[in-house]
Protein backbone atom coordinates (compact mmCIF):
# COMPACT_ATOMS: atom_id res chain seq x y z
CA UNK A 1 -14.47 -7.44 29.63
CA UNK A 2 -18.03 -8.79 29.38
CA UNK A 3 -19.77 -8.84 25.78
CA UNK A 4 -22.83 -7.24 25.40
CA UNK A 5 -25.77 -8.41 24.24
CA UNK A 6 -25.43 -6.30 20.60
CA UNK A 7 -21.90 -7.37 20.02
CA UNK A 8 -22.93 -11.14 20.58
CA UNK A 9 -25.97 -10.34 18.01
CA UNK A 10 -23.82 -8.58 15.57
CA UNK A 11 -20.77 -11.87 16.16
CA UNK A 12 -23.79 -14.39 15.07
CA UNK A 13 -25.21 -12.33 12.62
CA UNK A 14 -21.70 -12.25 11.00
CA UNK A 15 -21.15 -15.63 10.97
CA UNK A 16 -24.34 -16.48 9.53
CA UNK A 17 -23.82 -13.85 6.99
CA UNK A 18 -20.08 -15.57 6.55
CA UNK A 19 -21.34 -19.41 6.47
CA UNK A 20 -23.89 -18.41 4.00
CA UNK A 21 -21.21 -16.87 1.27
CA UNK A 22 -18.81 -19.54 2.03
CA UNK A 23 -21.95 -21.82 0.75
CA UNK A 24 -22.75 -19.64 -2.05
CA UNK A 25 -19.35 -19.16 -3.26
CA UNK A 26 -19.43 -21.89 -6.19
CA UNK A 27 -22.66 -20.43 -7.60
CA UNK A 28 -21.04 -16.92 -7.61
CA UNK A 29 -17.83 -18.19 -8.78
CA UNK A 30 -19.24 -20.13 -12.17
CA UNK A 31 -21.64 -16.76 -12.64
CA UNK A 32 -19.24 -14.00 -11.86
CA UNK A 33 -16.31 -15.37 -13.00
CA UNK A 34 -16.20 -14.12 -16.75
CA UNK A 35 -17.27 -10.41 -15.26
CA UNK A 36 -14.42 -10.58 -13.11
CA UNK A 37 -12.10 -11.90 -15.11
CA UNK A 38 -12.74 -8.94 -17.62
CA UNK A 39 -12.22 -6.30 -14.76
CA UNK A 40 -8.78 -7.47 -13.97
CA UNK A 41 -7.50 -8.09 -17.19
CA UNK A 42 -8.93 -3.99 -17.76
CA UNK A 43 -7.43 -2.93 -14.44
CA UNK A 44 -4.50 -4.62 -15.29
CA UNK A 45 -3.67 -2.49 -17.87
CA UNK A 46 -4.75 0.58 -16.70
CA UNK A 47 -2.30 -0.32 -13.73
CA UNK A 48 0.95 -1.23 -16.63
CA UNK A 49 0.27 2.31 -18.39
CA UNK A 50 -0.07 4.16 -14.90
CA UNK A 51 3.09 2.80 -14.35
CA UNK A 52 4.79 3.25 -17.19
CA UNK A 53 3.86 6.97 -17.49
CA UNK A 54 5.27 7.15 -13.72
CA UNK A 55 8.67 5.70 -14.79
CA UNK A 56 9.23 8.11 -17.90
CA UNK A 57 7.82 10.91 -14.87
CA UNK A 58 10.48 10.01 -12.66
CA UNK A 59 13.66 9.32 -15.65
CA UNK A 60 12.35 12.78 -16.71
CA UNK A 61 12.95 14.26 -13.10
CA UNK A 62 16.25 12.67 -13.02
CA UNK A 63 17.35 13.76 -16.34
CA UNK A 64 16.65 16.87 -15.03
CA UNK A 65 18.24 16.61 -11.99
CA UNK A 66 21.68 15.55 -13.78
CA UNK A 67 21.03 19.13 -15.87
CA UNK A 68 21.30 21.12 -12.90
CA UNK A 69 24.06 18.83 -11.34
CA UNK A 70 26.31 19.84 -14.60
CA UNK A 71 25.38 23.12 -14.96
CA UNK A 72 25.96 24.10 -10.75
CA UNK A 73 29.28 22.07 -11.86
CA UNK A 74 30.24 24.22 -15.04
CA UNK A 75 28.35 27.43 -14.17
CA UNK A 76 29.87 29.17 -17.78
CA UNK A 77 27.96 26.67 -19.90
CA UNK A 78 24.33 28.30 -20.95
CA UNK A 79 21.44 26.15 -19.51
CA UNK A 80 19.72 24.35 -22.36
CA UNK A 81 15.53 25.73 -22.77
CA UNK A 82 13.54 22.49 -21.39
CA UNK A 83 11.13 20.68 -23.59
């Protein structure tokens, strides 16, 4: 399959583009580095309480599932109002 003339232009522009970040990348590390430290410490702990509402989401789902398992088991027994 022969390469066009635009992919071969758009191949060297991105490893110009490429070289020139690689050679860049200490500047942007020692500038950058306190900003992006504070963004993952922040999404890191917007990720833990996501999660942690998820798991009390889920044990709530099975809680409730194990409801309806006893009470389809013991159909006499009034269902207890949720909440």
């Amino acid at each position: 399959m022969p390469v066009t003339r635009s992919e071969a232009l758009f191949f060297a522009g991105g490893v110009i583009v490429g070289a020139a970040v690689i050679a860049a990348y200490p500047y942007f590390k020692d500038k950058l580095g306190p900003v992006l430290d504070g963004a993952r410490d922040l999404v890191g702990d917007k990720y833990a309480d996501a999660a942690k509402k998820m798991a009390e989401r889920i044990e709530d789902i099975y809680d409730t599932l194990a409801e309806v398992k006893e009470h389809m088991n013991n159909p006499e027994e009034p269902v207890a109002p949720a909440g």
